[in-house]
Protein backbone atom coordinates (compact mmCIF):
# COMPACT_ATOMS: atom_id res chain seq x y z
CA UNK A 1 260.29 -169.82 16.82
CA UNK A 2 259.46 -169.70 20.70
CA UNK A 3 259.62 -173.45 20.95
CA UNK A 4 263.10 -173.85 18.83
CA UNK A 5 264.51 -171.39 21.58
CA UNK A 6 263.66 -172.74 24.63
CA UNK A 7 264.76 -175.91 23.30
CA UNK A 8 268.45 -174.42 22.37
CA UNK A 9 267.88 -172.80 25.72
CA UNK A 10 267.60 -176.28 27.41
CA UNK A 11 264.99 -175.32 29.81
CA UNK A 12 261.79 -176.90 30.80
CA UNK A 13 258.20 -174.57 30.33
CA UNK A 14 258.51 -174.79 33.93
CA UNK A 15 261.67 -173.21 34.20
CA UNK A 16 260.96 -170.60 31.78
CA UNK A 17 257.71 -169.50 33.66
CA UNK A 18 260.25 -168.89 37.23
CA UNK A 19 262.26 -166.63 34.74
CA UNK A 20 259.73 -164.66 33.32
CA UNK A 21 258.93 -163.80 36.63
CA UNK A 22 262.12 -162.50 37.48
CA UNK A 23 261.80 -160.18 34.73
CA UNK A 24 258.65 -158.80 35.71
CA UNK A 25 256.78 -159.88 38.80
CA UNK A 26 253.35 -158.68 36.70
CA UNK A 27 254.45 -161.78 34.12
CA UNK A 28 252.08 -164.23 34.72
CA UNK A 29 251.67 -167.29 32.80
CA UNK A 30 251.09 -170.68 33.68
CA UNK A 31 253.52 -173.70 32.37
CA UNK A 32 250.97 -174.78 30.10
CA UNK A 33 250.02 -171.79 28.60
CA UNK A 34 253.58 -171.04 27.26
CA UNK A 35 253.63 -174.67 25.82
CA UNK A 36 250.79 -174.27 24.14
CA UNK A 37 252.19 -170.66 22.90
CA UNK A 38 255.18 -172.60 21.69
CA UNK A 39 253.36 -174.66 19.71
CA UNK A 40 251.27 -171.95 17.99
CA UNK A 41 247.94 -173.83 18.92
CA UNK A 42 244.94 -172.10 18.16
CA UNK A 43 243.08 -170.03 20.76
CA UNK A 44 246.28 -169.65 22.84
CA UNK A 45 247.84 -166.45 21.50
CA UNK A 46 246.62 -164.20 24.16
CA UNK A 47 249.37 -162.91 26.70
CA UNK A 48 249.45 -160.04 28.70
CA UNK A 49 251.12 -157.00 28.00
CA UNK A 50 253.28 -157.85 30.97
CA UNK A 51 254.41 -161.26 30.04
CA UNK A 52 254.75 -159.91 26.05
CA UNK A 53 257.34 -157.44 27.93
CA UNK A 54 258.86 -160.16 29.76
CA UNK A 55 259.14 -162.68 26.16
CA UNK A 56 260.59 -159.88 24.67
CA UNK A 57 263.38 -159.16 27.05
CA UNK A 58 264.36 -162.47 27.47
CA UNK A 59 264.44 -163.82 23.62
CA UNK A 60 264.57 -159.87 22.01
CA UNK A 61 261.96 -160.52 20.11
CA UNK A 62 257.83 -159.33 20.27
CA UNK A 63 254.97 -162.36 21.24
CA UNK A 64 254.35 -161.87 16.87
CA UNK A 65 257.74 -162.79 15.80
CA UNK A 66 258.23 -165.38 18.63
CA UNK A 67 255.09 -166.85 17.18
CA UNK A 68 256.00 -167.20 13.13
CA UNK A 69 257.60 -170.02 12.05
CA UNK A 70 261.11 -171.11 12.54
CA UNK A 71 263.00 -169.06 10.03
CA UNK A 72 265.08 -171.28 7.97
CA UNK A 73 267.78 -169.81 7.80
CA UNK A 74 268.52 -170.39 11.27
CA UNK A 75 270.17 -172.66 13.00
CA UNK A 76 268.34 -175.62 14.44
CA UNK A 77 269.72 -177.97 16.04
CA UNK A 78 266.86 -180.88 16.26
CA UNK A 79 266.73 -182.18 12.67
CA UNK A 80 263.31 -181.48 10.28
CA UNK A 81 261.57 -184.63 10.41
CA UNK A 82 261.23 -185.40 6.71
CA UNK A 83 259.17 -189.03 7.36
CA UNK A 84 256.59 -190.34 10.12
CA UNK A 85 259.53 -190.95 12.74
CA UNK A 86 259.07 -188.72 16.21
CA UNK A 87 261.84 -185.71 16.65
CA UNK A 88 261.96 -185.15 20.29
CA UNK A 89 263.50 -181.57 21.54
CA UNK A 90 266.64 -181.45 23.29
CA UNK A 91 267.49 -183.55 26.71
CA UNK A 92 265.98 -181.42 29.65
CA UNK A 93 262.32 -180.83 28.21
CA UNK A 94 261.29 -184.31 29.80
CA UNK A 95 258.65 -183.09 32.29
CA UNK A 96 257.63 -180.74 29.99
CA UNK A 97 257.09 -183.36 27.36
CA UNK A 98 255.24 -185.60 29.51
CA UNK A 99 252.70 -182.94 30.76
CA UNK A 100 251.93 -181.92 27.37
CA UNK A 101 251.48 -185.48 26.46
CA UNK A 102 249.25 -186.09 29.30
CA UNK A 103 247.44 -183.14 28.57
CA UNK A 104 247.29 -184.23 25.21
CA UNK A 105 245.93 -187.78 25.77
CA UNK A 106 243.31 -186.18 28.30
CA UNK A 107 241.87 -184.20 25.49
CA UNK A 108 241.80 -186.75 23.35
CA UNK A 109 240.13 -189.73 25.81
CA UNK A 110 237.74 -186.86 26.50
CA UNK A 111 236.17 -185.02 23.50
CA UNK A 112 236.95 -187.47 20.43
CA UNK A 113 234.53 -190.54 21.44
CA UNK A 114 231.06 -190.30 20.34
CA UNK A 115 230.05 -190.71 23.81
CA UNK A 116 231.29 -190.51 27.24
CA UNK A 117 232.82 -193.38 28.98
CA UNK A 118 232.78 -193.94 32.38
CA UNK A 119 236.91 -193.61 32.37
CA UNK A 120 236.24 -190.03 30.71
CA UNK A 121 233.66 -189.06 33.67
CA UNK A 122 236.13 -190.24 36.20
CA UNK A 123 238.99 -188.42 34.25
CA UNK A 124 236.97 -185.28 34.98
CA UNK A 125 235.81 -186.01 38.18
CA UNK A 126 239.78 -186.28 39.24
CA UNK A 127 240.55 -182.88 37.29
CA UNK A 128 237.66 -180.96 39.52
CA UNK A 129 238.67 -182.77 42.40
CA UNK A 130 242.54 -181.32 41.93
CA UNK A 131 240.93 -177.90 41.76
CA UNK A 132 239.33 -177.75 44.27
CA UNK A 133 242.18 -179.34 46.60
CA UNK A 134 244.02 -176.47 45.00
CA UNK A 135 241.84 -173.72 45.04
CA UNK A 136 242.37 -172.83 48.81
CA UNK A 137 246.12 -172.74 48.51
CA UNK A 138 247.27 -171.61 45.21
CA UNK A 139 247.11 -168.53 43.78
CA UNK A 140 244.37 -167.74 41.07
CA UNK A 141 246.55 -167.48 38.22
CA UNK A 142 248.01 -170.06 38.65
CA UNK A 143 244.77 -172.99 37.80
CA UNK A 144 242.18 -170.05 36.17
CA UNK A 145 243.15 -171.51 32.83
CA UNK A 146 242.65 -175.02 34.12
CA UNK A 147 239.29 -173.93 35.77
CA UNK A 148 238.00 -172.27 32.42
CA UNK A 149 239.31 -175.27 29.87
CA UNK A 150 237.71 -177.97 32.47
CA UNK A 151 234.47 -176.16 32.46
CA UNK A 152 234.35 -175.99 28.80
CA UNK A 153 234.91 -179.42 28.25
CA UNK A 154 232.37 -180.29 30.42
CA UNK A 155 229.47 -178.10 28.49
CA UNK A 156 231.03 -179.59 25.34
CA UNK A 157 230.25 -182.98 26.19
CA UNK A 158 226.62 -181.80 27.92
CA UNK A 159 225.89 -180.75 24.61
CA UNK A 160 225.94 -184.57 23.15
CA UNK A 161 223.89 -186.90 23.74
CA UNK A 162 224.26 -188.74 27.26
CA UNK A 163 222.56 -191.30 28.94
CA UNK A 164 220.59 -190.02 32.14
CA UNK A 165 223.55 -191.71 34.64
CA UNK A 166 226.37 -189.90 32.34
CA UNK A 167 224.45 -186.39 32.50
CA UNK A 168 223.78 -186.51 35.83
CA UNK A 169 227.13 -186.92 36.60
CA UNK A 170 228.53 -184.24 33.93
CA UNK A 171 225.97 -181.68 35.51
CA UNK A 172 226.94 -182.15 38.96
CA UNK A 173 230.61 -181.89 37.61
CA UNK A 174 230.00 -178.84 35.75
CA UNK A 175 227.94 -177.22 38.53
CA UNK A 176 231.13 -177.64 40.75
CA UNK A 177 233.42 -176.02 37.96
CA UNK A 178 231.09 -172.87 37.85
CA UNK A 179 231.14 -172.92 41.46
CA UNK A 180 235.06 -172.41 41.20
CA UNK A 181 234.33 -170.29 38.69
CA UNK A 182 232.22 -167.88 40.65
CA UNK A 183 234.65 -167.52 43.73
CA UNK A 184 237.28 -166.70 41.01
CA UNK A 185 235.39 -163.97 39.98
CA UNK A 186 234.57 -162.98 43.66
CA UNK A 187 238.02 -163.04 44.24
CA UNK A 188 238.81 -160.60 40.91
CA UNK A 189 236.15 -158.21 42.90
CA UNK A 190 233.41 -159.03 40.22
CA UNK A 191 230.62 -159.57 41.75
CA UNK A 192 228.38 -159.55 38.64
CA UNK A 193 230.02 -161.80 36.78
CA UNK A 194 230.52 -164.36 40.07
CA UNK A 195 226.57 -164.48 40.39
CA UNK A 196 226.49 -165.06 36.91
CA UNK A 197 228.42 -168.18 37.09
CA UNK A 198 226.99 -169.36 40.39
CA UNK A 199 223.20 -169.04 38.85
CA UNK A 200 224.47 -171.37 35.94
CA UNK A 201 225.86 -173.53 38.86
CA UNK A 202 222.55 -173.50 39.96
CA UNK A 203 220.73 -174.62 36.77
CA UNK A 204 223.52 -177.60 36.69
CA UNK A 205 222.90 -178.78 40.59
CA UNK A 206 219.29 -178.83 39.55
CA UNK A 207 220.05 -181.12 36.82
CA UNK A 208 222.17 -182.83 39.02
CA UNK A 209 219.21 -183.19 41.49
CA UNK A 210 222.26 -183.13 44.57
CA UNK A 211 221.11 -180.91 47.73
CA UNK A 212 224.88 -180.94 48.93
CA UNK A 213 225.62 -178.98 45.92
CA UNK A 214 222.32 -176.67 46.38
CA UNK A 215 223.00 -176.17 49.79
CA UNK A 216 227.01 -175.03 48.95
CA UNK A 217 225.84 -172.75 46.08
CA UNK A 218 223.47 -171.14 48.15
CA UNK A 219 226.98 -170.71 51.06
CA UNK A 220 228.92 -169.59 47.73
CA UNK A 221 226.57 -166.86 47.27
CA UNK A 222 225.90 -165.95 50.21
CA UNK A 223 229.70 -165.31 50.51
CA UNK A 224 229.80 -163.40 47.38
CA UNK A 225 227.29 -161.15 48.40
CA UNK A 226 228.95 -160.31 52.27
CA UNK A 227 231.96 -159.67 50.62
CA UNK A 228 229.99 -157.26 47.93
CA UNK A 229 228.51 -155.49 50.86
CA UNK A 230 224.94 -156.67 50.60
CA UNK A 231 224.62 -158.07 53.85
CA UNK A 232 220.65 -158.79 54.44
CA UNK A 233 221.20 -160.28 50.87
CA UNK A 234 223.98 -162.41 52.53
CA UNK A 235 221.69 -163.64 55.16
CA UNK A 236 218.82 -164.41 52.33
CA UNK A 237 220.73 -166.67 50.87
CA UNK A 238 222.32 -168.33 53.69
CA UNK A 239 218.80 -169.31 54.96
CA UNK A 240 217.54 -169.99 51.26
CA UNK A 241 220.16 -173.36 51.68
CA UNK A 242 219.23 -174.36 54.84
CA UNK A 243 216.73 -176.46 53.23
CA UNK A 244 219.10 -178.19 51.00
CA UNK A 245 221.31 -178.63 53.47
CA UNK A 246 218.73 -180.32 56.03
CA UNK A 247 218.41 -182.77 53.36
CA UNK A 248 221.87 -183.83 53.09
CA UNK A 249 223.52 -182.64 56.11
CA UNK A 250 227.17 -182.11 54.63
CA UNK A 251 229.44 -179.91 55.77
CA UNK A 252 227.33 -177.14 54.55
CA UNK A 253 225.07 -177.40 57.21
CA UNK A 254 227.41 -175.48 59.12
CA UNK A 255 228.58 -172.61 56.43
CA UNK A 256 225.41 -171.68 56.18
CA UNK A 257 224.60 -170.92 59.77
CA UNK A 258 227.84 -169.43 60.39
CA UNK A 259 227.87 -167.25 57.30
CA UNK A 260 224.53 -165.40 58.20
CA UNK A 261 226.56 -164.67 61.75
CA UNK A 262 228.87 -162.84 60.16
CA UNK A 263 226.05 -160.60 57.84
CA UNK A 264 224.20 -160.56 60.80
CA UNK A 265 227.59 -158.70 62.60
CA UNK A 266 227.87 -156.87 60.12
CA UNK A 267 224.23 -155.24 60.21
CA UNK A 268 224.76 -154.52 63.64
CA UNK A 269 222.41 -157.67 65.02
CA UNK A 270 224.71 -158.66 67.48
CA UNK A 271 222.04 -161.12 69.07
CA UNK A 272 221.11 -162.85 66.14
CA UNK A 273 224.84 -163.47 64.57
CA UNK A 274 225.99 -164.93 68.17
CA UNK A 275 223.13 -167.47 68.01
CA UNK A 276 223.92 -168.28 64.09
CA UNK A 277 227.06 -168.79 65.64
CA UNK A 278 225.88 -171.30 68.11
CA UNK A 279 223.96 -173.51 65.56
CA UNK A 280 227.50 -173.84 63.39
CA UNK A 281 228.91 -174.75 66.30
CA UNK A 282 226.08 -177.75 67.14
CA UNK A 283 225.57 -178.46 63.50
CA UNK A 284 228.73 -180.29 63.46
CA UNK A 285 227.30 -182.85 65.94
CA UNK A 286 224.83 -183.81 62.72
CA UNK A 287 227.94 -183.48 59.86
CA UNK A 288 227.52 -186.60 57.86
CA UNK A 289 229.80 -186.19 54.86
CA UNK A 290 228.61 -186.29 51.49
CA UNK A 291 229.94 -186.08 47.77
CA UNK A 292 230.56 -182.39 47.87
CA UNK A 293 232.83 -183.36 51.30
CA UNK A 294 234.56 -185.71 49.54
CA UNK A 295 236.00 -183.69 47.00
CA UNK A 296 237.39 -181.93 49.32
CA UNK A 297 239.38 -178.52 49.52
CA UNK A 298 237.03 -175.64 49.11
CA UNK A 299 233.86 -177.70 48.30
CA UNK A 300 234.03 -178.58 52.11
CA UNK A 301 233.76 -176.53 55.23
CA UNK A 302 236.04 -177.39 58.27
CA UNK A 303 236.18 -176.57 61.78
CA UNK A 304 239.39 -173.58 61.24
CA UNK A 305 237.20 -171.70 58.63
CA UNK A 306 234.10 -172.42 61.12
CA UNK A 307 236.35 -170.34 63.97
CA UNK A 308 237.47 -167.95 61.33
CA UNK A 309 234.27 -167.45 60.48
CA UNK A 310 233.43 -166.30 63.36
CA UNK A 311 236.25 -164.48 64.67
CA UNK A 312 235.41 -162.47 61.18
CA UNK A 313 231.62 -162.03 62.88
CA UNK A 314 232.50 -160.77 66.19
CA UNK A 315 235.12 -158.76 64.46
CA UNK A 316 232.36 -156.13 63.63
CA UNK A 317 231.68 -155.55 67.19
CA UNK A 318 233.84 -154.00 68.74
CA UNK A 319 234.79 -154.64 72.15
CA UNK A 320 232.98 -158.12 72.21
CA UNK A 321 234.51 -160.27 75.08
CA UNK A 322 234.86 -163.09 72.82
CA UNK A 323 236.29 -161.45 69.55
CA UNK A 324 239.84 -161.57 71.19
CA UNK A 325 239.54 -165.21 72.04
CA UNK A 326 238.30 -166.12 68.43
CA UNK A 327 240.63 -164.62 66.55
CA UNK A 328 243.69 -166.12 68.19
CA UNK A 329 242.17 -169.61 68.02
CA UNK A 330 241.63 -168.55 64.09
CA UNK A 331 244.83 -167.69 63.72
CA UNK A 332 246.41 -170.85 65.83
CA UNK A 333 243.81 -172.98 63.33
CA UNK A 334 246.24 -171.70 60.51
CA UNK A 335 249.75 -172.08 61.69
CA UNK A 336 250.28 -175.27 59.98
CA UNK A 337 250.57 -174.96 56.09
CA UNK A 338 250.71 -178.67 55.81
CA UNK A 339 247.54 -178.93 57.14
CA UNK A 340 244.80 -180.07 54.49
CA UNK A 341 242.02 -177.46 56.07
CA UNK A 342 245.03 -174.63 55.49
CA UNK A 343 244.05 -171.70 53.18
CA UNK A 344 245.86 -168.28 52.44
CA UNK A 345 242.40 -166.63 52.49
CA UNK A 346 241.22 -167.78 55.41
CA UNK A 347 244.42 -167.57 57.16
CA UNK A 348 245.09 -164.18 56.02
CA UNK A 349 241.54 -163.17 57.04
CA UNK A 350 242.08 -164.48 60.55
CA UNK A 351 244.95 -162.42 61.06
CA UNK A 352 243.29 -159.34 60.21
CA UNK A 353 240.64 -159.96 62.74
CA UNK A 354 242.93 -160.47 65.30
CA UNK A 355 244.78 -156.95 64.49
CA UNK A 356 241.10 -155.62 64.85
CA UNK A 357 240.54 -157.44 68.30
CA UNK A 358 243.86 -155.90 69.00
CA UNK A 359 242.93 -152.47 68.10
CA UNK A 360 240.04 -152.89 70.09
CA UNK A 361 241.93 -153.12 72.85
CA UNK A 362 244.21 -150.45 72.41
CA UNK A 363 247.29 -152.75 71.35
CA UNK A 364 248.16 -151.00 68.33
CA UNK A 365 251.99 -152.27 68.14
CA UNK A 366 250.23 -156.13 68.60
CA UNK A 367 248.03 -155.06 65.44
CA UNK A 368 250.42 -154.69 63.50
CA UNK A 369 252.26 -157.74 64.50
CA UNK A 370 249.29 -159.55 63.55
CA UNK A 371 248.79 -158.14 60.03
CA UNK A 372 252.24 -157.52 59.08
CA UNK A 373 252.37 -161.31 57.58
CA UNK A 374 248.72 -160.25 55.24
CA UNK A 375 251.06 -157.47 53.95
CA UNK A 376 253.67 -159.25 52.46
CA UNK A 377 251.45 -161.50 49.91
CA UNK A 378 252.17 -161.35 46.72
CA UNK A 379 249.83 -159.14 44.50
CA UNK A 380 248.42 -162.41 42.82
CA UNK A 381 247.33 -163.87 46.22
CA UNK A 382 245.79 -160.29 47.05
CA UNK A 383 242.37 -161.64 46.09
CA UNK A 384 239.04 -159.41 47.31
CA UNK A 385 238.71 -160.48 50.27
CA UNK A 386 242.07 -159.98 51.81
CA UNK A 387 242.05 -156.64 50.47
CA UNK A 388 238.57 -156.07 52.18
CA UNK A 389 240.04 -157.89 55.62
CA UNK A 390 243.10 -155.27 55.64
CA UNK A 391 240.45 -152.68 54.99
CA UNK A 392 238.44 -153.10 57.72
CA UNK A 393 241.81 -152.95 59.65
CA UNK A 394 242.65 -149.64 58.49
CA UNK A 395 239.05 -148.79 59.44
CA UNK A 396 239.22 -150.14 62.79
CA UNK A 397 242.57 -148.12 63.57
CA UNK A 398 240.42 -144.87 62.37
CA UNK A 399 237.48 -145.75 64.13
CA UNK A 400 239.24 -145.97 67.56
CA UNK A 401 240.97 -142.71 67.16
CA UNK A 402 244.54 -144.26 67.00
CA UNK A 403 245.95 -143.19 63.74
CA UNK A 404 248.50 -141.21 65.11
CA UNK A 405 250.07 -144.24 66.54
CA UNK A 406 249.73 -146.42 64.16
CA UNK A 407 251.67 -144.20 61.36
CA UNK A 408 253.55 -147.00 59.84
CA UNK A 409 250.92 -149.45 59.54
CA UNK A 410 248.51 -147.20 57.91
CA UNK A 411 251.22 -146.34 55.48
CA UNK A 412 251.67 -150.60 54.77
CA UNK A 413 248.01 -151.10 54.28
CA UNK A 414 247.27 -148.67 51.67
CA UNK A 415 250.54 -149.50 49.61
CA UNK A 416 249.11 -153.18 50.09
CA UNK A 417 245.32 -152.36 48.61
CA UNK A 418 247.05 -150.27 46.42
CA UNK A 419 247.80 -153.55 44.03
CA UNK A 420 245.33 -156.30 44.54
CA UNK A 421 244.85 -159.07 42.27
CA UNK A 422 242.11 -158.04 39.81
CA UNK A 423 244.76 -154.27 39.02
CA UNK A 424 247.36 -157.27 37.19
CA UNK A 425 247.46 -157.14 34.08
CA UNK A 426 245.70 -160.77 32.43
């Protein structure tokens, strides 16, 4: 029934998505998700109670009716295809027709061969490889069910038998997709379940036998665990990849150093996180790129997230004489949203340490300036650690005694952490 009304609707999955969110800015649901909903395939019935809200204001009827089949007695406007021929929907659907072809013959080149050909591994390899180009950019909702499906299809075909080359591969593959998978749940504020994945990242990168991979798990946790508040933790496992990365001297090499800075900061070492600092800073004079770099996106470090790094260090001490001058060359790293190396995160992140440099010095109405563009994401970008970055302004304004002047901008953060990402409904 869903499908037979978007086609008399003559709108594309696509389109449909834009107007469920009109209806309900809580109505998420990706473009493939509703196509698959349309065509009743199994496993895909799930929707949240927002987007069953938003279904059943736009067609009046509930997600269970939507799903039965088309009622006969209705009128239907593509014929019943009584023989072999092909009944297309109405004109309009093309795109949609074509992705869910694509997706269609992806599946099929993938997990229907009883083993895996090199075109199938490369297939793969270019699916991770869009994910992690997107990752940095998009919001989460938008490619988690991508993430999950391509990291299920990749333990599906671990599970066959593979020659050594093919499972190599496949690990290192699936290693990366629980990598993702990890940050997502970092970014959902569950820190739990984003150790969880990275450990079985871990087990895959061993398989793999790829330090570049070791070395950015080990950044990955480390990551998870600032962000959790476990900051000597942090530092543990920044140093436990400096071994890997020593070995293949990626991009990682500089994470590493510069992400023990900032638990280092954050401890209070001052000392120690401006020298961690200073070896990011002359570990890119040793970068030699490797297969992690070449994916790309958030499997590589840059030089912006290598100053917003730490700006984000020098951020927890206050009055520093170079947290001011960090934080606007963060923030400057960012302007450009064409830029490959841009992120929402980091850019979003850079702007709150510059509102804390600000406070610092007393500028509240400059503070504000700074952060007022972190307050107007969208709840689904409002992943953990923005909402932790806008805390620590809020914190800052307390800390220096200023709260009285900076009325307004109290009032904006706490609506803001009021409705990150991991309160929507999913």
């Amino acid at each position: 029934m869903l499908e037979h009304l978007i086609q008399q609707r003559n709108r594309t999955y696509e389109e449909m998505v834009v107007e469920f969110s009109r209806l309900d800015e809580r109505a998420t649901i990706s473009a493939r998700h509703l196509g698959r909903l349309a065509r009743g395939e199994r496993g895909s019935t799930g929707a949240t109670p927002a987007t069953r809200r938003a279904l059943q204001a736009m067609f009046g009827m509930s997600l269970e009716e939507l799903l039965r089949p088309c009622h006969p007695a209705l009128e239907v406007t593509t014929p019943p295809a009584n023989d072999s021929s092909l009944v297309l929907p109405s004109p309009g659907n093309e795109r949609s027709i074509l992705a869910m072809a694509a997706d269609r013959a992806r599946r099929f080149a993938l997990l229907t061969s009883e083993s895996t050909t090199p075109e199938a591994v490369d297939q793969l390899r270019d699916d991770v490889q869009r994910l992690a180009l997107a990752y940095p950019q998009r919001a989460l909702p938008e490619i988690l069910g991508d993430l999950a499906e391509t990291q299920d299809t990749l333990f599906t075909l671990l599970e066959r038998r593979q020659t050594p080359q093919q499972a190599r591969q496949l690990h290192f593959l699936a290693s990366v997709t629980s990598g993702l998978l990890a940050k997502a749940s970092h970014d959902l504020a569950d820190p739990h379940a984003a150790m969880l994945q990275a450990r079985t990242a871990i087990l895959c990168a061993d398989q793999a036998d790829h330090n570049g991979l070791r070395a950015w798990l080990r950044g990955l946790q480390s990551l998870v665990a600032y962000w959790a508040g476990r900051y000597a933790e942090s530092v543990r496992y920044a140093e436990m990849g400096t071994v890997f990365a020593s070995r293949s001297n990626g991009t990682a090499s500089v994470w590493l150093p510069v992400s023990a800075a900032r638990a280092y900061a954050a401890l209070g070492n001052s000392e120690k996180a401006m020298t961690a600092i200073q070896a990011a800073e002359e570990a890119w004079n040793h970068v030699e790129p490797d297969e992690m770099d070449e994916l790309g996106g958030i499997c590589t470090f840059n030089q912006p997230r290598t100053v917003y790094y730490a700006a984000d260090a020098l951020a927890w001490l206050p009055g520093h004489e170079q947290a001011l001058t960090y934080a606007e060359r963060a923030v400057a790293a960012y302007v450009d949203r064409r830029d490959p190396a841009w992120a929402f995160g980091d850019q979003a992140g850079s702007q709150a340490d510059l509102a804390i440099a600000r406070i610092a010095a007393g500028e509240i109405e400059g503070a504000y300036e700074a952060v007022s563009p972190v307050l107007d994401l969208e709840p689904s970008q409002r992943i953990n650690g923005i909402i932790n970055s806008v805390q620590r302004v809020h914190q800052a304004v307390s800390r220096a005694g200023l709260a009285a002047e900076a009325t307004d901008m109290i009032e904006h953060i706490e609506d803001f952490t009021a409705t990150p990402l991991r309160s929507l409904p999913r």
